[in-house]
C-alpha atoms as a PDB file:
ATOM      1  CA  UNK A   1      99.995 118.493 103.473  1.00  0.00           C
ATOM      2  CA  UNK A   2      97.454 115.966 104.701  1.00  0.00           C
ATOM      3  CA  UNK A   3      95.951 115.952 101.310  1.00  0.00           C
ATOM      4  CA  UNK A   4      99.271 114.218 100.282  1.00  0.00           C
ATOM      5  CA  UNK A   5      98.568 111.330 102.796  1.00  0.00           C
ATOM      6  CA  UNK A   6      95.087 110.858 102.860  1.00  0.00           C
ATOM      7  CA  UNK A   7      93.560 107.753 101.090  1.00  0.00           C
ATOM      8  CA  UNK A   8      90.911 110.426 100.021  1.00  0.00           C
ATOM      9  CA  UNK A   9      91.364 112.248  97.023  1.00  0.00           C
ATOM     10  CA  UNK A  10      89.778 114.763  95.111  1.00  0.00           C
ATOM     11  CA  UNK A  11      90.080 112.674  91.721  1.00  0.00           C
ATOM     12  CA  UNK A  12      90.826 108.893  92.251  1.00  0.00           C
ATOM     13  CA  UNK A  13      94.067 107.433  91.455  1.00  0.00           C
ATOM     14  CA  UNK A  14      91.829 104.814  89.459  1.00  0.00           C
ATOM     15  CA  UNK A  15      90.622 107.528  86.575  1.00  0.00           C
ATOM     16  CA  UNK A  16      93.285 107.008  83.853  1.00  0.00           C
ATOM     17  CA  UNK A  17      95.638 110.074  83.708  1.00  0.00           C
ATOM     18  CA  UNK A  18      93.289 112.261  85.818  1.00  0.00           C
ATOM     19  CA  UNK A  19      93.624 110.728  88.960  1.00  0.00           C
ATOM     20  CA  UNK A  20      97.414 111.422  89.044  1.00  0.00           C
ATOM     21  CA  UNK A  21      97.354 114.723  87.446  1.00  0.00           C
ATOM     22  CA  UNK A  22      95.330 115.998  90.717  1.00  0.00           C
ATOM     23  CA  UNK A  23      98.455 114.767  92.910  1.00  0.00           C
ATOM     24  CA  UNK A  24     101.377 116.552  90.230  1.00  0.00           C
ATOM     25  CA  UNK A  25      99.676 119.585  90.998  1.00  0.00           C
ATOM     26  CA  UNK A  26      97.796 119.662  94.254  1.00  0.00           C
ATOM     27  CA  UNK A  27     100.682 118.671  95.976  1.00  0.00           C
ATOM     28  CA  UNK A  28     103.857 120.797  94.812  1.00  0.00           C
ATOM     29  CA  UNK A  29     100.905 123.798  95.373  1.00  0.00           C
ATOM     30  CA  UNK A  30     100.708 122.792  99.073  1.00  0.00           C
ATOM     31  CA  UNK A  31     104.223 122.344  99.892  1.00  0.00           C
ATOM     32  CA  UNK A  32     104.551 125.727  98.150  1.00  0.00           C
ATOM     33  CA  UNK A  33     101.794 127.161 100.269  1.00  0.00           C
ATOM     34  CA  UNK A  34     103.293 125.420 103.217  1.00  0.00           C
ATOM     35  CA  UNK A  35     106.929 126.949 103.194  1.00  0.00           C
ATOM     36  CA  UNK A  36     105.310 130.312 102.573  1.00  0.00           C
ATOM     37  CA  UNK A  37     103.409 129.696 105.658  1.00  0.00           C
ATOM     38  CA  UNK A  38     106.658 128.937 107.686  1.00  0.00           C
ATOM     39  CA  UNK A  39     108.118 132.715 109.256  1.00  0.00           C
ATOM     40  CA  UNK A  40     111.310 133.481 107.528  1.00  0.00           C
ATOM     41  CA  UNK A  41     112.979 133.560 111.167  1.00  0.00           C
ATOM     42  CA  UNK A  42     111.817 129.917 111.600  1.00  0.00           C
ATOM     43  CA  UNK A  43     113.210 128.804 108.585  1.00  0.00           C
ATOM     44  CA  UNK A  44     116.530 130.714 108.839  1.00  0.00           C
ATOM     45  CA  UNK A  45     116.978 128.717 112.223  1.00  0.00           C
ATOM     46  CA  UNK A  46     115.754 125.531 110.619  1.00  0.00           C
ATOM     47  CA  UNK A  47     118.469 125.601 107.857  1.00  0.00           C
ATOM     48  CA  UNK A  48     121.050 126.466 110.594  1.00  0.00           C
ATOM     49  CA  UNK A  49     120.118 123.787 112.842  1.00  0.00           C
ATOM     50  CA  UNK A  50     120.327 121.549 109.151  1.00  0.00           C
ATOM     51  CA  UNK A  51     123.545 122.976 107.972  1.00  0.00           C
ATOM     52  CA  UNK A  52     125.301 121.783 111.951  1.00  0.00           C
ATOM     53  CA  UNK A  53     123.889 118.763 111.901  1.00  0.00           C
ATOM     54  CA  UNK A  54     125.549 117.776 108.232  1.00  0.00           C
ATOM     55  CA  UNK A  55     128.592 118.932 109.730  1.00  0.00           C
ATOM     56  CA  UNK A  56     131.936 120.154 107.890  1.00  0.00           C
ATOM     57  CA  UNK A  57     133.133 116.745 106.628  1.00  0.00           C
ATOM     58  CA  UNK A  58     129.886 115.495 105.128  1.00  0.00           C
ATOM     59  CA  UNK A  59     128.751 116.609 101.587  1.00  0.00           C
ATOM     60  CA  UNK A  60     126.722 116.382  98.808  1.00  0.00           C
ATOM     61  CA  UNK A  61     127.625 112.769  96.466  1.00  0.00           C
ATOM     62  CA  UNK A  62     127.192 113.991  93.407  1.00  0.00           C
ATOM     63  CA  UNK A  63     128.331 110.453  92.273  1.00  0.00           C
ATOM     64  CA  UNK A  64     125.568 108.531  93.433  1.00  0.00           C
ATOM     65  CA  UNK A  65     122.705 111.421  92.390  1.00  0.00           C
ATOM     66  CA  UNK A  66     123.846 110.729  88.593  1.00  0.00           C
ATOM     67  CA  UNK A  67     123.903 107.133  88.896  1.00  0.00           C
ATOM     68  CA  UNK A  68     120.117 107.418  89.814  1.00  0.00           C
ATOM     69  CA  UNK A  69     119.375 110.084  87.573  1.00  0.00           C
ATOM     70  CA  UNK A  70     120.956 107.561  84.602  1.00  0.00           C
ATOM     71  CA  UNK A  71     118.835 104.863  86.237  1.00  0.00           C
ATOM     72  CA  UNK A  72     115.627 107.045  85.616  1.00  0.00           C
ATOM     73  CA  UNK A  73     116.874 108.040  82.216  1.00  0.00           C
ATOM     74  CA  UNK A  74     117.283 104.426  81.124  1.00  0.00           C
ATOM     75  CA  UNK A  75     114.047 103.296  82.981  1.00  0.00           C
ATOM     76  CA  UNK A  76     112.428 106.134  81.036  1.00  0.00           C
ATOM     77  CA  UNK A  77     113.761 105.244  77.711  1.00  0.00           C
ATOM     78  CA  UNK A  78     113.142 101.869  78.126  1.00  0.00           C
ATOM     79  CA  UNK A  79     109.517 102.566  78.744  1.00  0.00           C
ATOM     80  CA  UNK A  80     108.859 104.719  75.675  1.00  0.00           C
ATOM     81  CA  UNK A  81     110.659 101.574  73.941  1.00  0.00           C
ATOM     82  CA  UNK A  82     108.292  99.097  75.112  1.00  0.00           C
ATOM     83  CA  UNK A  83     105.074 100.650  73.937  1.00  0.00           C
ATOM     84  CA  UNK A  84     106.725 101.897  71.000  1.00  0.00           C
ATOM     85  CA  UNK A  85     106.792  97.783  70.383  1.00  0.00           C
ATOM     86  CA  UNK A  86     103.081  97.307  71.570  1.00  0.00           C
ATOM     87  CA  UNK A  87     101.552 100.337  69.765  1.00  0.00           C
ATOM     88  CA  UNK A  88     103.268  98.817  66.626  1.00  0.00           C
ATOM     89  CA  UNK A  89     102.451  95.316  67.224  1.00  0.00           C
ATOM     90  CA  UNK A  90      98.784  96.509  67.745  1.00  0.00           C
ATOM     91  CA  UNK A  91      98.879  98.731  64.153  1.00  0.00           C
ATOM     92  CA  UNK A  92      99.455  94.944  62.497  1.00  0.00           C
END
């Protein structure tokens, strides 16, 4: 998990494409390795001690996860919009 926080990295950020591809899938393979780590007896207590502290009256808003999940969507499709427009312009 340190490898997520460190300003040290095995490919830097700066490399176009490469630099982030190292953190997609270094870092999903360490929390993976990480909760495998973690006794099952552990995390059965951790997910109580989670579950009591959300209490009975709190839950999930489903609302608000679309309304981000639209946000990214548009934000996405915007995006592919944009250089859409530039790779075009650029073809002229």
């Amino acid at each position: 998990m340190a490898y997520a926080f460190s300003p040290i990295d095995l490919i830097p950020d700066f490399i176009p494409l490469l630099g982030y591809l190292d953190d997609l899938i270094l870092v999903p393979l360490g929390i993976w390795l990480a909760l495998k780590m973690i006794p099952p007896e552990v995390m059965d207590e951790a997910r109580e001690n989670a579950n009591q502290a959300l209490g009975p009256g709190r839950h999930v808003n489903w609302f608000a996860a679309a309304v981000i999940i639209v946000i990214w969507i548009l934000l996405a499709a915007g995006t592919i919009l944009l250089v859409q427009r530039l790779v075009a312009e650029f073809r002229l």
